[in-house]
PDB file of N, CA and C in Angstrom:
ATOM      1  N   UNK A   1      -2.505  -3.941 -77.937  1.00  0.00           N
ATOM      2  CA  UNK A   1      -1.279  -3.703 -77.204  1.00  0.00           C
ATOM      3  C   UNK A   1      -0.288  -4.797 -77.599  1.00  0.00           C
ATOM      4  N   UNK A   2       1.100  -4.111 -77.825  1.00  0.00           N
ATOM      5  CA  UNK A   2       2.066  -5.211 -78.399  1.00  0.00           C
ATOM      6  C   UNK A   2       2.555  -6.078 -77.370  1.00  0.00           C
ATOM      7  N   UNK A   3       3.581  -6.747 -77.037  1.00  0.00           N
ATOM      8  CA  UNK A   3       3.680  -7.174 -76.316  1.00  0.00           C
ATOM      9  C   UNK A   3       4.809  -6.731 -75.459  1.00  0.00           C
ATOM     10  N   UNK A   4       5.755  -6.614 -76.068  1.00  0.00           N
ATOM     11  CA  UNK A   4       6.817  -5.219 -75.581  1.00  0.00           C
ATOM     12  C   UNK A   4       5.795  -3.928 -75.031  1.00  0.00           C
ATOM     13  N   UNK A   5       4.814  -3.536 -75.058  1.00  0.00           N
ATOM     14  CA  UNK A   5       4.169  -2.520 -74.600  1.00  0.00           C
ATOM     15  C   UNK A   5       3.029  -2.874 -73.411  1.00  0.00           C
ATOM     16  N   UNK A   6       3.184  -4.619 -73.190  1.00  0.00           N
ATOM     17  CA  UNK A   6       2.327  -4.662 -72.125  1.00  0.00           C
ATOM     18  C   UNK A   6       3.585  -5.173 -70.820  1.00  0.00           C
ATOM     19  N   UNK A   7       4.855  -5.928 -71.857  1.00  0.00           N
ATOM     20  CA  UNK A   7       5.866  -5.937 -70.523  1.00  0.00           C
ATOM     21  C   UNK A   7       6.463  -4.424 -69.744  1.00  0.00           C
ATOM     22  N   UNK A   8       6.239  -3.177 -70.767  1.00  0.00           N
ATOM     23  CA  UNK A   8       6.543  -2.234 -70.551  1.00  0.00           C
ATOM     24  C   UNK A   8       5.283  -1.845 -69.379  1.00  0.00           C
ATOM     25  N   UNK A   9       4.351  -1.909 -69.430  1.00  0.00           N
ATOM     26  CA  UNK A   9       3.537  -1.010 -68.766  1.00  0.00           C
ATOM     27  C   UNK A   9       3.321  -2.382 -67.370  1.00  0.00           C
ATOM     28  N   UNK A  10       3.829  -3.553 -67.336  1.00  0.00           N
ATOM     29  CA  UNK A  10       3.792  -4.193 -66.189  1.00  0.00           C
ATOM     30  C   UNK A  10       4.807  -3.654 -65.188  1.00  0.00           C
ATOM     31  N   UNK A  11       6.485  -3.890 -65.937  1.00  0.00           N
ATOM     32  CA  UNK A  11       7.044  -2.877 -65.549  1.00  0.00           C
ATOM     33  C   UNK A  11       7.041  -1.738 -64.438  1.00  0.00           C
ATOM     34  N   UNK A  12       6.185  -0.812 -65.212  1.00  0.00           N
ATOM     35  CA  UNK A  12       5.797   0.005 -64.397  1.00  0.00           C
ATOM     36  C   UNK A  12       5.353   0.331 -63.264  1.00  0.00           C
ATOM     37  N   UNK A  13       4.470  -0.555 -63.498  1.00  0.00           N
ATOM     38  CA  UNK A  13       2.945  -1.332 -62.536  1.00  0.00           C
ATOM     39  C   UNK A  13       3.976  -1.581 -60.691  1.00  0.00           C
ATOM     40  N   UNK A  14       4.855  -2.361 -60.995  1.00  0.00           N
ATOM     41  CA  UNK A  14       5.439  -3.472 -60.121  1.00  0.00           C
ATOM     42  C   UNK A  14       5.671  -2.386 -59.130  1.00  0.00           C
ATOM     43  N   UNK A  15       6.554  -1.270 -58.808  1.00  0.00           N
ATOM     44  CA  UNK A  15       6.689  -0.301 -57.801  1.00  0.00           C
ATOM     45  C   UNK A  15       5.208   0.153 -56.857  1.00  0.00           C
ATOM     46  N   UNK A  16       4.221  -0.162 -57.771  1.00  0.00           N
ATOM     47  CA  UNK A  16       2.987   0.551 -57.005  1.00  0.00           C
ATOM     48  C   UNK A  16       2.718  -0.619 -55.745  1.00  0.00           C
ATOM     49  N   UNK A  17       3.367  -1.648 -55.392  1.00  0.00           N
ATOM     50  CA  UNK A  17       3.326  -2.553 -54.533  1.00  0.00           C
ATOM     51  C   UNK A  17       2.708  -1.746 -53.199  1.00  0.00           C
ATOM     52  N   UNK A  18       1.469  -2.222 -52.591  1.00  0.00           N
ATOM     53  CA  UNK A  18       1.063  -1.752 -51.285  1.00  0.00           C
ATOM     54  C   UNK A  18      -0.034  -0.541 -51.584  1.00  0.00           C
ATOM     55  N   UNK A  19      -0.651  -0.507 -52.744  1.00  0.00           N
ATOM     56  CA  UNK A  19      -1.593   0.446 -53.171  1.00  0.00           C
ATOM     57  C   UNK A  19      -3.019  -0.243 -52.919  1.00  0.00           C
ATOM     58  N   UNK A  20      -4.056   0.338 -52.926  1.00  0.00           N
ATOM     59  CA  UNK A  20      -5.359  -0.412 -52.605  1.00  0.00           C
ATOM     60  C   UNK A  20      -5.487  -1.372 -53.430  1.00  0.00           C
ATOM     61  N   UNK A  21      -4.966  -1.774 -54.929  1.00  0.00           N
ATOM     62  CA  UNK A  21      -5.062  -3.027 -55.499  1.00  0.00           C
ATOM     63  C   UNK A  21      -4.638  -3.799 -54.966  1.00  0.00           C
ATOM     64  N   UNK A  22      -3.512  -3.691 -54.139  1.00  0.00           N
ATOM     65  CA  UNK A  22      -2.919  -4.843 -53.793  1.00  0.00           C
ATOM     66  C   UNK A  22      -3.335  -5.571 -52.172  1.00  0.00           C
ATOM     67  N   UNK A  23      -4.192  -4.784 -51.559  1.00  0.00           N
ATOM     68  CA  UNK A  23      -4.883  -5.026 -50.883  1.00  0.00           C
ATOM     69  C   UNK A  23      -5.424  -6.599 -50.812  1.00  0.00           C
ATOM     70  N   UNK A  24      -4.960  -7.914 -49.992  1.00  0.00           N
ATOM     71  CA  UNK A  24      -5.995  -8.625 -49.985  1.00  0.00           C
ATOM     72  C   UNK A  24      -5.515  -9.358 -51.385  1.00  0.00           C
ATOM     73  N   UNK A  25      -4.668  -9.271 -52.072  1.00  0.00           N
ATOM     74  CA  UNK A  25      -4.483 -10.123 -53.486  1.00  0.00           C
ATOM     75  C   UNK A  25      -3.987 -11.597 -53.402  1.00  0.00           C
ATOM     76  N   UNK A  26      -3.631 -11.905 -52.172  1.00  0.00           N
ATOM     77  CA  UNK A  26      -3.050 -13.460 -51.275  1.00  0.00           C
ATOM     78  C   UNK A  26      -1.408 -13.348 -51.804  1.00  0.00           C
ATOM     79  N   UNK A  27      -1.258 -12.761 -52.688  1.00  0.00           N
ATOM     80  CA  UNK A  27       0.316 -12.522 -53.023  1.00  0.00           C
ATOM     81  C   UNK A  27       1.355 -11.700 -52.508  1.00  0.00           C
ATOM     82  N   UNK A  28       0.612 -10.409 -51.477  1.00  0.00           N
ATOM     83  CA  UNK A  28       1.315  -9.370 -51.012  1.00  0.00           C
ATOM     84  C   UNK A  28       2.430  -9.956 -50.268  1.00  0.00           C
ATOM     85  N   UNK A  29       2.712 -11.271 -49.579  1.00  0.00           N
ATOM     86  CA  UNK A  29       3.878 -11.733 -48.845  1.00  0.00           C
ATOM     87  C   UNK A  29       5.008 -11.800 -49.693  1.00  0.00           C
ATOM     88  N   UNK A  30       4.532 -12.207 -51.096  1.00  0.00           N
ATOM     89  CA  UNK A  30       5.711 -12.494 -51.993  1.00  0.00           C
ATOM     90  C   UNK A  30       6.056 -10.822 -52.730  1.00  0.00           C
ATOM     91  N   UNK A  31       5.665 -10.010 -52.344  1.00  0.00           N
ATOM     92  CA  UNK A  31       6.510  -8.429 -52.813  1.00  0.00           C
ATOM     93  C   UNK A  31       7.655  -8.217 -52.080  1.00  0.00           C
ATOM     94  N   UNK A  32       8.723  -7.251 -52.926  1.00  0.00           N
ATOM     95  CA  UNK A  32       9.708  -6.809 -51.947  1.00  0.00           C
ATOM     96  C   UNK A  32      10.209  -6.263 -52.466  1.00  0.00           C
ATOM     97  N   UNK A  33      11.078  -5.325 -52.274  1.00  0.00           N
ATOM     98  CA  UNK A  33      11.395  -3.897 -53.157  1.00  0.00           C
ATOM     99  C   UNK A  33      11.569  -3.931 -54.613  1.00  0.00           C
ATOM    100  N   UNK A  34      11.646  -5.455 -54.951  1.00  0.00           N
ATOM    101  CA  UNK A  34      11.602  -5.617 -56.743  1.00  0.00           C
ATOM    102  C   UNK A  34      10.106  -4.961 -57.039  1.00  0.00           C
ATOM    103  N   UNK A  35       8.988  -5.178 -56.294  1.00  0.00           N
ATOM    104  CA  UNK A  35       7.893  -4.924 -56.948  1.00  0.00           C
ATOM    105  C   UNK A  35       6.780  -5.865 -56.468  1.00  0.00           C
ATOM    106  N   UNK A  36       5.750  -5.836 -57.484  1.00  0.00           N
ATOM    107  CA  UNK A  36       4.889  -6.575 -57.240  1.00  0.00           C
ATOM    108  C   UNK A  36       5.309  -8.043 -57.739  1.00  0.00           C
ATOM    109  N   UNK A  37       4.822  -9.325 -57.009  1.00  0.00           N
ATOM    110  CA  UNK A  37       5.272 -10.739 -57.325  1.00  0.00           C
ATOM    111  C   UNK A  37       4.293 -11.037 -58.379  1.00  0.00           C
ATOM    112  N   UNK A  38       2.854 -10.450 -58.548  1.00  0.00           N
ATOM    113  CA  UNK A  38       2.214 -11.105 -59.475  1.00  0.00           C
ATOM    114  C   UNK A  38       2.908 -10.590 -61.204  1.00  0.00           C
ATOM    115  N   UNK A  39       3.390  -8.746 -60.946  1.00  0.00           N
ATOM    116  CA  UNK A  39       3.610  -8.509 -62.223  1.00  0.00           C
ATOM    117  C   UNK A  39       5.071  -9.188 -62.649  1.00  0.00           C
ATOM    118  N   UNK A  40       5.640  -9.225 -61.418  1.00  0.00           N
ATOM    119  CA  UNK A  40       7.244  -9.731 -61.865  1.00  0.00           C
ATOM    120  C   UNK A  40       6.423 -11.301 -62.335  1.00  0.00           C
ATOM    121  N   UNK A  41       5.960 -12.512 -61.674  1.00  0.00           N
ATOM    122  CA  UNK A  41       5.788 -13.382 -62.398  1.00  0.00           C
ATOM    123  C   UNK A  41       4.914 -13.423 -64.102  1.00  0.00           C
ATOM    124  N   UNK A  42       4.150 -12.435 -63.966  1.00  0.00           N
ATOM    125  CA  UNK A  42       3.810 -11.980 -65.609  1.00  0.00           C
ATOM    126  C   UNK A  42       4.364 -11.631 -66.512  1.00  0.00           C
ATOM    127  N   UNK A  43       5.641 -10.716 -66.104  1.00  0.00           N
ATOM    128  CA  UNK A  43       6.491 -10.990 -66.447  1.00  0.00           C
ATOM    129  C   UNK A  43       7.621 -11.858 -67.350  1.00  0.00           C
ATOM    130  N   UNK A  44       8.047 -12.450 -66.287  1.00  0.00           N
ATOM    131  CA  UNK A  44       8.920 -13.785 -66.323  1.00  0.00           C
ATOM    132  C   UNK A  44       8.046 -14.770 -67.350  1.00  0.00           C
ATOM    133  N   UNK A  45       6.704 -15.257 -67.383  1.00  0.00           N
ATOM    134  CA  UNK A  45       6.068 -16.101 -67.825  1.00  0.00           C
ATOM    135  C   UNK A  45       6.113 -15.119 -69.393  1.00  0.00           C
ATOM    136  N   UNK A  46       5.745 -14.419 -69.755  1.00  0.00           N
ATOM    137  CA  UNK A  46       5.677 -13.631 -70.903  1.00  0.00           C
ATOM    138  C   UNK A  46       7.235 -13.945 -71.513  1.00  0.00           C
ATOM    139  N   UNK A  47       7.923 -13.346 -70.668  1.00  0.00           N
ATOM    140  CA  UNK A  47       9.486 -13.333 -71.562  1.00  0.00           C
ATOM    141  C   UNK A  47       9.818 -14.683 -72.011  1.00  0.00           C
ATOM    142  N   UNK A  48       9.243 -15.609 -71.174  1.00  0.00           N
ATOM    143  CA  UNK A  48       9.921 -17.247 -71.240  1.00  0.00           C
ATOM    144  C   UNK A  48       9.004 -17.527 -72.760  1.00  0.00           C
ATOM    145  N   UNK A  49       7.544 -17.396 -72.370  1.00  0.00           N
ATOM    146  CA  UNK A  49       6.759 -17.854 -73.378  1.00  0.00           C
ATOM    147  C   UNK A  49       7.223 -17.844 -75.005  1.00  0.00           C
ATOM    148  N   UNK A  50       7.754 -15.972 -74.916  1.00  0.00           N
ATOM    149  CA  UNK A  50       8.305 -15.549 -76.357  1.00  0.00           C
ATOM    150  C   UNK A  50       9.244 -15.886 -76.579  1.00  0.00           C
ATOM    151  N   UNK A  51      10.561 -16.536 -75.384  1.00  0.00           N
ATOM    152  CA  UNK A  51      11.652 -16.789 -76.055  1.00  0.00           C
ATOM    153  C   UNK A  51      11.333 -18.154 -76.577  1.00  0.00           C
ATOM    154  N   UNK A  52      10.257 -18.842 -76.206  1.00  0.00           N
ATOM    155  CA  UNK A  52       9.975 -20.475 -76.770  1.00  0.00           C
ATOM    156  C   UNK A  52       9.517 -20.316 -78.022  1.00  0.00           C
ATOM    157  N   UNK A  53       8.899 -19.323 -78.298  1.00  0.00           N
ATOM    158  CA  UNK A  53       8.079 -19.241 -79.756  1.00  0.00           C
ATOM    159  C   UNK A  53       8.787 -19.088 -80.731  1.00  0.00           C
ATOM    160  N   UNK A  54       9.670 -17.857 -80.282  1.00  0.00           N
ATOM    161  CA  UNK A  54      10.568 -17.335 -81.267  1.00  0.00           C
ATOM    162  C   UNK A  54      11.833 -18.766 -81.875  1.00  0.00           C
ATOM    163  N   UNK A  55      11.949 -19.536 -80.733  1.00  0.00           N
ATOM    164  CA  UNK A  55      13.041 -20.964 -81.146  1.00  0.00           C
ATOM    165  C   UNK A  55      12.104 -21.949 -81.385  1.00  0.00           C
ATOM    166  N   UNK A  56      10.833 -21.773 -81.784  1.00  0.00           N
ATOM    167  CA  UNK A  56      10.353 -23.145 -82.025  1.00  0.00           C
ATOM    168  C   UNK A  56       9.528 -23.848 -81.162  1.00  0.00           C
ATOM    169  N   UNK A  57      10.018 -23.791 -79.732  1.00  0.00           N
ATOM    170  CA  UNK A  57       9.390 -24.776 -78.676  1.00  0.00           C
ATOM    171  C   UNK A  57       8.135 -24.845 -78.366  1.00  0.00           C
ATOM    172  N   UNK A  58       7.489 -24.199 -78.303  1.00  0.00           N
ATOM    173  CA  UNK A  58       6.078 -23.766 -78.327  1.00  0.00           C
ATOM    174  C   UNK A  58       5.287 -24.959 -78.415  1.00  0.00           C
ATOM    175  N   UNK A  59       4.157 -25.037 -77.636  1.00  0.00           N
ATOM    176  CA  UNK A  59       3.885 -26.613 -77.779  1.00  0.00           C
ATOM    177  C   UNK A  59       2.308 -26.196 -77.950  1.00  0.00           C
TER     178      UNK A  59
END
């Protein structure tokens, strides 16, 4: 899976907020109509990661 195809299918994911996965995950306080907080922070951490790689920063 590329990586554009796993931010795509997190994406997705984030609306299913309040489904039996999310049951019990200690994160459900931090959802809110954006989605799920764990995929939005997977997210965010993914996009940041690649924009460091792509300029170099990457440590």
């Amino acid at each position: 899976m590329s990586r554009d195809e796993l931010l795509e299918a997190l994406r997705r994911m984030m609306p299913e907020t309040g489904s039996l996965a999310c049951l019990g995950c200690g994160y459900e306080h931090r959802c809110s109509t954006h989605g799920c907080a764990i995929c939005r922070e997977a997210i965010a951490l993914i996009e940041q990661l690649s924009a460091e790689l792509e300029r170099g920063d990457a440590t």
